[in-house]
N, C-alpha and C. Protein backbone atom coordinates (compact mmCIF):
# COMPACT_ATOMS: atom_id res chain seq x y z
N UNK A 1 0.84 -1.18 0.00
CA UNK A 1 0.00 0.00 0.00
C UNK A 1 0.89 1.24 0.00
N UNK A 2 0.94 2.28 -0.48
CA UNK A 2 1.48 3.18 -1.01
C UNK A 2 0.70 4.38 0.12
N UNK A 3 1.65 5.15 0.14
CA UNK A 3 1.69 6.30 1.33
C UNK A 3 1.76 7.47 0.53
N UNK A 4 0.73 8.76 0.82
CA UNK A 4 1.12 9.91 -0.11
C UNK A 4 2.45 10.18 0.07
N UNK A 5 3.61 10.63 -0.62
CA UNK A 5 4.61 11.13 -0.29
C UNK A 5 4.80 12.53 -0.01
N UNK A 6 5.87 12.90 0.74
CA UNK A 6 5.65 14.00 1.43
C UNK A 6 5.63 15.56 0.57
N UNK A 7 6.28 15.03 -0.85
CA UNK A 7 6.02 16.30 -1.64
C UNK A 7 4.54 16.68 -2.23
N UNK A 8 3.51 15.84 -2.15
CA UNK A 8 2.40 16.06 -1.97
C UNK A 8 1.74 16.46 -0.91
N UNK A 9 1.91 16.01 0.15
CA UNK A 9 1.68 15.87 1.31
C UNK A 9 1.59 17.43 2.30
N UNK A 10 2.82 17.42 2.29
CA UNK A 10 3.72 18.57 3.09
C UNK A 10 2.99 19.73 2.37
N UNK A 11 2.67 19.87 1.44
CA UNK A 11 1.72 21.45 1.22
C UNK A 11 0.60 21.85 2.23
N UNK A 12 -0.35 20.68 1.91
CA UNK A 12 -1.56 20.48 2.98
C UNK A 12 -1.14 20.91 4.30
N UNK A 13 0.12 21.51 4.75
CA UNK A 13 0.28 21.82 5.85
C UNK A 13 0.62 23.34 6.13
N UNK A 14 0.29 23.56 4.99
CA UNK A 14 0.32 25.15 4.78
C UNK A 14 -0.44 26.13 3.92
N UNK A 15 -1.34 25.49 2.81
CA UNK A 15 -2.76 25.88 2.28
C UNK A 15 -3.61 25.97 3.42
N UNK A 16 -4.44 27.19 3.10
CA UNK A 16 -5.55 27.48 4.01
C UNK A 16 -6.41 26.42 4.27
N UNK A 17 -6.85 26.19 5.45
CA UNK A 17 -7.62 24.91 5.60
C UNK A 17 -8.53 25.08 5.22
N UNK A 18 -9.56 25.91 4.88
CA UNK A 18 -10.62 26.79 4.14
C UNK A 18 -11.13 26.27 2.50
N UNK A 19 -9.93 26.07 1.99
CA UNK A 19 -9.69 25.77 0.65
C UNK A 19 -8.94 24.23 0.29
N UNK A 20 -8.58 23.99 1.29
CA UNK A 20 -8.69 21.76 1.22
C UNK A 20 -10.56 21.72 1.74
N UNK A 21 -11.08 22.33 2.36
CA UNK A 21 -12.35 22.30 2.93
C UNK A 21 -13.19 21.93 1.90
N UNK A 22 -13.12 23.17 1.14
CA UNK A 22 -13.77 23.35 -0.22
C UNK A 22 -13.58 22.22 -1.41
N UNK A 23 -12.57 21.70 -1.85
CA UNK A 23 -12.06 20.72 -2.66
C UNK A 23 -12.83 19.85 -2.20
N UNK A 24 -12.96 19.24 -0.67
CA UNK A 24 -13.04 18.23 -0.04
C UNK A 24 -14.54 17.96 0.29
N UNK A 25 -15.18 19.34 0.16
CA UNK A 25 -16.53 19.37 0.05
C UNK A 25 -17.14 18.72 -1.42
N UNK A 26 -16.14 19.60 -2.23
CA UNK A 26 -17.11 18.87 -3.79
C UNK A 26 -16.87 17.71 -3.74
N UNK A 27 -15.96 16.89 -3.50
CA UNK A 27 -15.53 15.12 -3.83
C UNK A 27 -16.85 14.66 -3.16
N UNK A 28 -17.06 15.40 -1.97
CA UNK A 28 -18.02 14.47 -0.57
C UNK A 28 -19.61 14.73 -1.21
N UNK A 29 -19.67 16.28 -1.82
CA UNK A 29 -21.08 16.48 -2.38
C UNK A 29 -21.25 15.67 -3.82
N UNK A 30 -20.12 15.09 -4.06
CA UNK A 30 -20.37 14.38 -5.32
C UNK A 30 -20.55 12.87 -5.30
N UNK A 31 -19.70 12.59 -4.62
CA UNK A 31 -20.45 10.82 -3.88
C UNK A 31 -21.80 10.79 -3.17
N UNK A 32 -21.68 11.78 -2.19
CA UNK A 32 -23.44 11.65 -1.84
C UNK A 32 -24.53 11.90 -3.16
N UNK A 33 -24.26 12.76 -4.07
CA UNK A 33 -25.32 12.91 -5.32
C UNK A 33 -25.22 11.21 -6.44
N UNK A 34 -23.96 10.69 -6.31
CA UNK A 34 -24.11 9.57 -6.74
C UNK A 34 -24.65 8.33 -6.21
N UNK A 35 -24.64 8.86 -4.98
CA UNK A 35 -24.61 7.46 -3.84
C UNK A 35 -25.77 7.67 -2.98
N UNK A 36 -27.10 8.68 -3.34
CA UNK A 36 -28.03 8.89 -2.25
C UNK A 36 -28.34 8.73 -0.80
N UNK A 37 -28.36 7.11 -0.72
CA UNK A 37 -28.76 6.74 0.04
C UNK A 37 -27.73 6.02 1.25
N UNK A 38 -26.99 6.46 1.18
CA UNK A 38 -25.64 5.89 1.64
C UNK A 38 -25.64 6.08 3.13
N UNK A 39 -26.26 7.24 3.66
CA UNK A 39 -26.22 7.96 5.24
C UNK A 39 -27.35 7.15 5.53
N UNK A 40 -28.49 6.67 4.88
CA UNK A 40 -29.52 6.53 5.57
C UNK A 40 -29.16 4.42 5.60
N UNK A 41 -28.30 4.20 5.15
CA UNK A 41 -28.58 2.60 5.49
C UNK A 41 -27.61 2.84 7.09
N UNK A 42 -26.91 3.87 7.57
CA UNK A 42 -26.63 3.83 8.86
C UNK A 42 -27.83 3.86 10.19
N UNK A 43 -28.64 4.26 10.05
CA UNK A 43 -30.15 4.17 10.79
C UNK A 43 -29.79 4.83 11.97
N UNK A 44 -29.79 4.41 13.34
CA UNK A 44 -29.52 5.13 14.06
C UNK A 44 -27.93 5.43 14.46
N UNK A 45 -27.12 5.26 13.87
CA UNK A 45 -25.69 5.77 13.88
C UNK A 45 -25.69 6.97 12.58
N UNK A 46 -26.46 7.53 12.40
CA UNK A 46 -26.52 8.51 11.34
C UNK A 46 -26.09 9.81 11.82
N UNK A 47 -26.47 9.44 13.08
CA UNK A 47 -26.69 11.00 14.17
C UNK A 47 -24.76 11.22 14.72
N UNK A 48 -24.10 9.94 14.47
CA UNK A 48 -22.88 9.65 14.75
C UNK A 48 -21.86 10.91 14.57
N UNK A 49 -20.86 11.55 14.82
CA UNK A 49 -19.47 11.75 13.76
C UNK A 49 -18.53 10.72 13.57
N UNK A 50 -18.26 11.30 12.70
CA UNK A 50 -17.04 9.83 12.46
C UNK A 50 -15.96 10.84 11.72
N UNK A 51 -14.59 10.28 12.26
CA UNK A 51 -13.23 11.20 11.84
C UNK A 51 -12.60 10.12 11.02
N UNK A 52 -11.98 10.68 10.10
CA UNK A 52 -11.09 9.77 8.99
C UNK A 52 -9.91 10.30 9.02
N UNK A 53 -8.70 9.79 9.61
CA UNK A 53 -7.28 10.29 9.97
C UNK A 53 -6.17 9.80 9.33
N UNK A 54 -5.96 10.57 7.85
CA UNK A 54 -4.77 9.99 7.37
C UNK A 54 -3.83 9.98 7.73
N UNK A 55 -2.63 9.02 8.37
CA UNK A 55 -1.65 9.51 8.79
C UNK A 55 -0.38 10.00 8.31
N UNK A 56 -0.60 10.04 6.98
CA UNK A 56 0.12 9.90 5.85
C UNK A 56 -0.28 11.64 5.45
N UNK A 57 -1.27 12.61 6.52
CA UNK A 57 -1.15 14.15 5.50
C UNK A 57 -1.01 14.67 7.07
N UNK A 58 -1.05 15.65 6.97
CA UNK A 58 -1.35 16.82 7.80
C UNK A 58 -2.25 17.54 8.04
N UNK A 59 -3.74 16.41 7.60
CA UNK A 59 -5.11 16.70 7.89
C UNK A 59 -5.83 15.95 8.39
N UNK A 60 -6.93 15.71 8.63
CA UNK A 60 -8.05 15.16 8.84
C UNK A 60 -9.24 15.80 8.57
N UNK A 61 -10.20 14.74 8.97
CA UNK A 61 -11.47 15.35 8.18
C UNK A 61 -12.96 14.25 9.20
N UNK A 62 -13.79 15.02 9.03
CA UNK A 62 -14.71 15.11 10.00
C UNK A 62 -15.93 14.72 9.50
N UNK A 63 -17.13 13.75 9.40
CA UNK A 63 -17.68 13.35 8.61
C UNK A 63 -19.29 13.34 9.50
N UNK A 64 -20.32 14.36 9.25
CA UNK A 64 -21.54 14.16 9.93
C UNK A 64 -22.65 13.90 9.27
N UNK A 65 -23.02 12.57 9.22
CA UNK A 65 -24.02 12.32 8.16
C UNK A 65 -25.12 12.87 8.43
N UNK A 66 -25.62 13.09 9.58
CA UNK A 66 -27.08 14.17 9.55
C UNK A 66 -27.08 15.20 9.59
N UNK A 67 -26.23 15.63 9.42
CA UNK A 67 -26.07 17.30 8.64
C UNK A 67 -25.57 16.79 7.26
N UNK A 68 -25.09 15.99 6.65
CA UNK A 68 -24.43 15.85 4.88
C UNK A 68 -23.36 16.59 5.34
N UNK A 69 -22.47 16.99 6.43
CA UNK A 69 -21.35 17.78 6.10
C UNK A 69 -20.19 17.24 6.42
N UNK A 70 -18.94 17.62 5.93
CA UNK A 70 -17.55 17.40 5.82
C UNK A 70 -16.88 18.48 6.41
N UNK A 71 -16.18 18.25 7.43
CA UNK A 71 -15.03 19.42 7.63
C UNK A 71 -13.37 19.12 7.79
N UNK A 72 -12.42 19.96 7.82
CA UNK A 72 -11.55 19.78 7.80
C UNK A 72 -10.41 20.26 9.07
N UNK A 73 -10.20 19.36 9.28
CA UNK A 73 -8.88 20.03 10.39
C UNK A 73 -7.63 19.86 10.80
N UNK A 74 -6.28 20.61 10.85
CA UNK A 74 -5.40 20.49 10.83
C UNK A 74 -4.56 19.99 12.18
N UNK A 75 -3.84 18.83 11.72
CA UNK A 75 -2.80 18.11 12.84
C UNK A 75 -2.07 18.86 13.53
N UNK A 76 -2.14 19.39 14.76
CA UNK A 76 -2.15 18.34 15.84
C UNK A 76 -3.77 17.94 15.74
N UNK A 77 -4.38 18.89 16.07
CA UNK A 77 -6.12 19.04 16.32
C UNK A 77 -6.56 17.75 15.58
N UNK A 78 -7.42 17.15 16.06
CA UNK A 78 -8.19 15.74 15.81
C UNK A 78 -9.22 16.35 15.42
N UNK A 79 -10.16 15.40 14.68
CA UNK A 79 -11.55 15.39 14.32
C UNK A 79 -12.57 14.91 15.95
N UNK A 80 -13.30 15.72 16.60
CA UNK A 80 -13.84 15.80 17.58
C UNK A 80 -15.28 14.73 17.06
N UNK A 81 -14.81 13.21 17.02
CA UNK A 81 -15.52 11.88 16.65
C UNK A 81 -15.92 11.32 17.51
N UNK A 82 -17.26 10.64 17.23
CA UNK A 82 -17.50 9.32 17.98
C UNK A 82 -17.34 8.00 18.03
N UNK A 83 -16.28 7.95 16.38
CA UNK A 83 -15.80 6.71 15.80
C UNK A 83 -14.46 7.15 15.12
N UNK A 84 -13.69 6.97 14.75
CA UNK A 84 -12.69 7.31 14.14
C UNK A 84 -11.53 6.34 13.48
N UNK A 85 -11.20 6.73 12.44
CA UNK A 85 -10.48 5.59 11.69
C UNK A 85 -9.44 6.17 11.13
N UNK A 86 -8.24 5.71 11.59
CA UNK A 86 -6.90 6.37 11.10
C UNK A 86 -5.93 5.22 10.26
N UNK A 87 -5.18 5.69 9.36
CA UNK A 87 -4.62 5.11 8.36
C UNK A 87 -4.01 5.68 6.89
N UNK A 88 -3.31 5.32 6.21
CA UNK A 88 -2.78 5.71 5.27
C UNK A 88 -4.16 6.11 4.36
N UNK A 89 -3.53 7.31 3.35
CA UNK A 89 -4.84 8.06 2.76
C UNK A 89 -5.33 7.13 1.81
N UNK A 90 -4.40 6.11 0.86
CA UNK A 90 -5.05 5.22 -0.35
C UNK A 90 -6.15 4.35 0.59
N UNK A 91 -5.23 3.74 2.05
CA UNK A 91 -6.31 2.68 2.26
C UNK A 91 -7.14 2.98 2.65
N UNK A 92 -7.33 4.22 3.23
CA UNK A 92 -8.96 4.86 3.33
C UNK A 92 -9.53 4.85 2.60
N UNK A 93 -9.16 5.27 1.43
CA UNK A 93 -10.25 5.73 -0.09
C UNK A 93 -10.69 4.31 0.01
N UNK A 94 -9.35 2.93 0.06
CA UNK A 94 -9.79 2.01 -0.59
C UNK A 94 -11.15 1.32 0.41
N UNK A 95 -10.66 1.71 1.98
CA UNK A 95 -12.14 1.43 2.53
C UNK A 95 -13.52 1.75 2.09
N UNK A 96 -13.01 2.97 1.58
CA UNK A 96 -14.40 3.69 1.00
C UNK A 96 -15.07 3.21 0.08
N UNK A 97 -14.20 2.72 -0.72
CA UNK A 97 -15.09 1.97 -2.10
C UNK A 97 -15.39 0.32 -2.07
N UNK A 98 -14.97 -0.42 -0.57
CA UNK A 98 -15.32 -1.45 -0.41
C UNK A 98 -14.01 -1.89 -0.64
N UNK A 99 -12.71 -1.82 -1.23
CA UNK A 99 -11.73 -3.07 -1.66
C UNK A 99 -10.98 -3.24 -0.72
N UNK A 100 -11.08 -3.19 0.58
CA UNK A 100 -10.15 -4.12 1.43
C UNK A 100 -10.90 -4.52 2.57
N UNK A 101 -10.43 -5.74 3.20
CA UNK A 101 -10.80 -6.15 4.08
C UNK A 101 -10.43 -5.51 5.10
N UNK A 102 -11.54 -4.93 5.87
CA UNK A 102 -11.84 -3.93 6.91
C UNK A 102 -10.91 -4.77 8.45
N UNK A 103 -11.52 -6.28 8.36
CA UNK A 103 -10.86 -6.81 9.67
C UNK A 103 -9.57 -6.94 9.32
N UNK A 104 -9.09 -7.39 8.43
CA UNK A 104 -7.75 -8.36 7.96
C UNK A 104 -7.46 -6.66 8.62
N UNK A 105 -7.18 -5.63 8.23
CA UNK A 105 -6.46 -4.51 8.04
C UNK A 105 -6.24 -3.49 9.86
N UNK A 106 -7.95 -4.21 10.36
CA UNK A 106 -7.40 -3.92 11.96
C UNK A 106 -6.89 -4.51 13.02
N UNK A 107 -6.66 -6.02 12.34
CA UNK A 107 -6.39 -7.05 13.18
C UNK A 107 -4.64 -6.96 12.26
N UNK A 108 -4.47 -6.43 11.78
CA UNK A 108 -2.52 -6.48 11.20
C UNK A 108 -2.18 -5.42 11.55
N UNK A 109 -2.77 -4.09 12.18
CA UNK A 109 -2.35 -2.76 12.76
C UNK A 109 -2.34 -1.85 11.41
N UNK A 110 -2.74 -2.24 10.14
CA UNK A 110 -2.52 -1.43 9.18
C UNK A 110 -3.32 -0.22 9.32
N UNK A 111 -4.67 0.15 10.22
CA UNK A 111 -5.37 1.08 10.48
C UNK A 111 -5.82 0.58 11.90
N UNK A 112 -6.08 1.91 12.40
CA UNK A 112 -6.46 1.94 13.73
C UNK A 112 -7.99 2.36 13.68
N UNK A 113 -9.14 1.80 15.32
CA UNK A 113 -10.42 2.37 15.03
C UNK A 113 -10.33 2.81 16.58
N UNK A 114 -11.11 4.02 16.75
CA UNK A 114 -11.65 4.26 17.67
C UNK A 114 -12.89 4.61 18.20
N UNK A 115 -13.39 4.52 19.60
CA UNK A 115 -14.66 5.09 19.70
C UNK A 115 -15.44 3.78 19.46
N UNK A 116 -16.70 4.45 19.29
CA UNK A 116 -17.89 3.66 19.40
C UNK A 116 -18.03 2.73 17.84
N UNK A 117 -17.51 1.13 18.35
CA UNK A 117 -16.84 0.18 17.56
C UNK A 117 -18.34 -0.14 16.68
N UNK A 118 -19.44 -0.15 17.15
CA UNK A 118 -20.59 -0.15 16.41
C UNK A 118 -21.19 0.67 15.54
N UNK A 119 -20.74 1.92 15.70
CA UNK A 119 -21.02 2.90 14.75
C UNK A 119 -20.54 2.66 13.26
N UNK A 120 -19.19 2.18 13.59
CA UNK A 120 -17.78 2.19 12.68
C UNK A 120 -18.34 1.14 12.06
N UNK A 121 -18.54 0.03 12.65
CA UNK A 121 -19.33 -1.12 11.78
C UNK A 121 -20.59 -0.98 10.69
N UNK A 122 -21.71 0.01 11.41
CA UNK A 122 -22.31 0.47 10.65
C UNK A 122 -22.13 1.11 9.26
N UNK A 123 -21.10 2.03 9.32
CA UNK A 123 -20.54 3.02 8.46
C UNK A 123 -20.05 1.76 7.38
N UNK A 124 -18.83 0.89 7.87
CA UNK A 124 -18.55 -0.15 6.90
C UNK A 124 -19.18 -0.80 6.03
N UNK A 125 -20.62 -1.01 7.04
CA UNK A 125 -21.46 -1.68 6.27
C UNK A 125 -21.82 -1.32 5.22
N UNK A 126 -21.99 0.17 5.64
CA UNK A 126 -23.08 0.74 4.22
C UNK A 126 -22.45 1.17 3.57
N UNK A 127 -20.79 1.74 3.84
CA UNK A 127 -20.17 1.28 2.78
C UNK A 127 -20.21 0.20 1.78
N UNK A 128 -19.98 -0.22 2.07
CA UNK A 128 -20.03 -2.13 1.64
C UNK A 128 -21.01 -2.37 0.78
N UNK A 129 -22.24 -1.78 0.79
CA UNK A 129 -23.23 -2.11 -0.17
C UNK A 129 -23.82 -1.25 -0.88
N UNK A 130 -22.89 0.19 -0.84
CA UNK A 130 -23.23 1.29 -1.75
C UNK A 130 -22.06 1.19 -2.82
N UNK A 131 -21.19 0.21 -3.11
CA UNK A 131 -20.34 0.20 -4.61
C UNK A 131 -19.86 1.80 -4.94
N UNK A 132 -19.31 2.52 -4.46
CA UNK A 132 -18.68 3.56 -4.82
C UNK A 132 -17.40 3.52 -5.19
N UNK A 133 -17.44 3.78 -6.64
CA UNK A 133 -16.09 3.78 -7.35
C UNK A 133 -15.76 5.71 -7.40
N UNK A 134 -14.52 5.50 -6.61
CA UNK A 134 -14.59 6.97 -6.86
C UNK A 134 -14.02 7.98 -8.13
N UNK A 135 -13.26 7.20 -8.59
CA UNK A 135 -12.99 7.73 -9.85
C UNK A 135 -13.84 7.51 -10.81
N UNK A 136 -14.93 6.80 -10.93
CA UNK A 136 -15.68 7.79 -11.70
C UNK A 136 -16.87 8.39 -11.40
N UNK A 137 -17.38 8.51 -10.04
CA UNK A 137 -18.07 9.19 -9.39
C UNK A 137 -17.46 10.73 -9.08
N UNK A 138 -16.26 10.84 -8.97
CA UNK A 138 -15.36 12.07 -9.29
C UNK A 138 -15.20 12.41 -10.65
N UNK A 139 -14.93 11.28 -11.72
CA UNK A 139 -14.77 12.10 -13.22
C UNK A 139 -16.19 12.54 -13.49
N UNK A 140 -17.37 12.31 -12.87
CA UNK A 140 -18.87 12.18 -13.61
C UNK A 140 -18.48 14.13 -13.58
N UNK A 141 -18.22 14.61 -12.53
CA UNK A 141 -18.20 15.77 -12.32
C UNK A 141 -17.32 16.70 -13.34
N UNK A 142 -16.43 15.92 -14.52
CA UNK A 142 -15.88 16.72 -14.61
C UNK A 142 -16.19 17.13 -16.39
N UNK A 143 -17.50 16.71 -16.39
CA UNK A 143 -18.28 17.03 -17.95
C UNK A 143 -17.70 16.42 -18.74
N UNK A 144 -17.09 16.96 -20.15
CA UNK A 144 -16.26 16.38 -21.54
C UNK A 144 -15.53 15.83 -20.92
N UNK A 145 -14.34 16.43 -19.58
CA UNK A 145 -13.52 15.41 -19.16
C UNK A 145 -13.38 14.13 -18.82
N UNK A 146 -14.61 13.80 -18.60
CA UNK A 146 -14.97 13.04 -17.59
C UNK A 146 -13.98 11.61 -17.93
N UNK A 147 -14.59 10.99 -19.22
CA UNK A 147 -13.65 10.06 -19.37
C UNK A 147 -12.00 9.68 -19.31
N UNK A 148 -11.18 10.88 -19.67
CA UNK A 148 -10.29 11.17 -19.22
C UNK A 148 -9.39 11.52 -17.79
N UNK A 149 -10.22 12.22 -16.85
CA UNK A 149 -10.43 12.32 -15.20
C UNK A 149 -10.45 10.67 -14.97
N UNK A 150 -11.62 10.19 -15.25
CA UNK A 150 -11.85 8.67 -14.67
C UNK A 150 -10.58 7.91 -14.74
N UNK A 151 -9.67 7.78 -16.20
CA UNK A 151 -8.95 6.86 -16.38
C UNK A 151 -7.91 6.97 -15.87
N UNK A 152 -7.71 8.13 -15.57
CA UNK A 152 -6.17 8.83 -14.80
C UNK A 152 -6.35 8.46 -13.19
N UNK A 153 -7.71 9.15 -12.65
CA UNK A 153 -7.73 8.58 -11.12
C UNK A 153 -7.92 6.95 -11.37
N UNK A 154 -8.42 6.11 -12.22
CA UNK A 154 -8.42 5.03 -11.56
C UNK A 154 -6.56 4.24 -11.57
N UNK A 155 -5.84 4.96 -12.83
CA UNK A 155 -4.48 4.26 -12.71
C UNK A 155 -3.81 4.64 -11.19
N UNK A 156 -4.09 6.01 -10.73
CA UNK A 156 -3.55 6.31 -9.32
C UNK A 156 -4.14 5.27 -8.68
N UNK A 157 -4.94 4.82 -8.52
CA UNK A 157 -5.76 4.55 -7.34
C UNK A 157 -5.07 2.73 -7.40
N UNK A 158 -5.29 2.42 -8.34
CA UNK A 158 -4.15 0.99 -9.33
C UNK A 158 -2.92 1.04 -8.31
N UNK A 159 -2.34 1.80 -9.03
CA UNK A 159 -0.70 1.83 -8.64
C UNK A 159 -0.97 1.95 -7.46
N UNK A 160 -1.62 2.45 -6.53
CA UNK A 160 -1.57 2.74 -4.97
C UNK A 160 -1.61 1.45 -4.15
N UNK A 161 -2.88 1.04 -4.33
CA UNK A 161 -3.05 -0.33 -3.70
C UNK A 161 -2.71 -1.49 -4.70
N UNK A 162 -1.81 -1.93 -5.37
CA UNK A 162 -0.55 -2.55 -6.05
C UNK A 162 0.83 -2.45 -5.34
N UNK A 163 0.85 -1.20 -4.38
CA UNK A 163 2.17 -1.13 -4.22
C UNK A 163 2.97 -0.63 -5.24
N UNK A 164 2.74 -0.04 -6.35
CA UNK A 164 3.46 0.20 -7.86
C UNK A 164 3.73 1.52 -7.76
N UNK A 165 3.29 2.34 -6.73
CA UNK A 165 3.42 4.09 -6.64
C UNK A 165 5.03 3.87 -6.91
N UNK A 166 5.83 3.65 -7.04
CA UNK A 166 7.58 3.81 -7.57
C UNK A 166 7.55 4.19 -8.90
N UNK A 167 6.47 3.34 -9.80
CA UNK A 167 6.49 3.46 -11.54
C UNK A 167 5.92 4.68 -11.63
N UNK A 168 4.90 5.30 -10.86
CA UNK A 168 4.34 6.75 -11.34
C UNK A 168 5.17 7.71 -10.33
N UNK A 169 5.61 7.61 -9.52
CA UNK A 169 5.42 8.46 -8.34
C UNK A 169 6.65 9.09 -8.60
């Protein structure tokens, strides 16, 4: 699994948090418009927060499904969660779209969970059965581009969880 490297990385620690906010808003308003129903197969963990902690940037990010909102906040400062899941940024995404095994990955230390262990389960779940590919739920957004956007994020996303980030990176 492939780790952002720090020349990517290391910016995010000095752009206004205001404006990763914003970026980070359209990705999140664009999976929920693809993915509707995604907050509501959580039922009563909806009301939850849940923090997603890459350890691999100099951010985090804050996730409240009954408000639909995303926020952002800078390390040291934590995401103020009731579940929280920390880990390298690919294998998050890759949680996100379903391709890794959630236990294999907390039972080998590759990500850490905290907080309320049922919530987090929930969230997995409905992960799990909402199929979100994000590259092209991200290219859908990007009009004529789109096909082009798609094919480029999905080779990143390839090479990442391959281990192959050396050939592009």
């Amino acid at each position: 699994m492939m780790r952002v490297p720090p020349a990517l990385a290391d910016p995010l620690g000095v752009i206004p948090v205001f404006m990763i906010e914003r970026a980070a808003r359209l990705a999140f308003t664009r999976v929920l418009k693809a993915h509707p129903g995604l907050f509501e197969r959580l039922g009563d963990y909806r009301q939850k927060r849940y923090g997603f902690v890459p350890d691999d940037l100099p951010i985090g990010f804050l996730v409240e499904p009954s408000r639909l909102s995303l926020t952002v906040v800078r390390k040291p400062k934590r995401p103020e969660a009731d579940a929280a899941v920390e880990g390298p940024l690919f294998l998050l995404l890759a949680l996100l779209e379903g391709r890794c095994d959630a236990d294999a990955l907390f039972f080998s230390r590759d990500l850490t969970v905290t907080g309320d262990m049922e919530a987090m389960l929930a969230l997995r779940n409905a992960l799990d059965d909402s199929n979100i590919d994000l590259p092209k739920d991200l290219g859908q957004a990007s009009g004529p581009f789109a096909p082009l956007v798609s094919r480029a994020l999905t080779y990143v996303r390839d090479r990442a969880l391959t281990g192959e980030a050396g050939q592009w990176n």
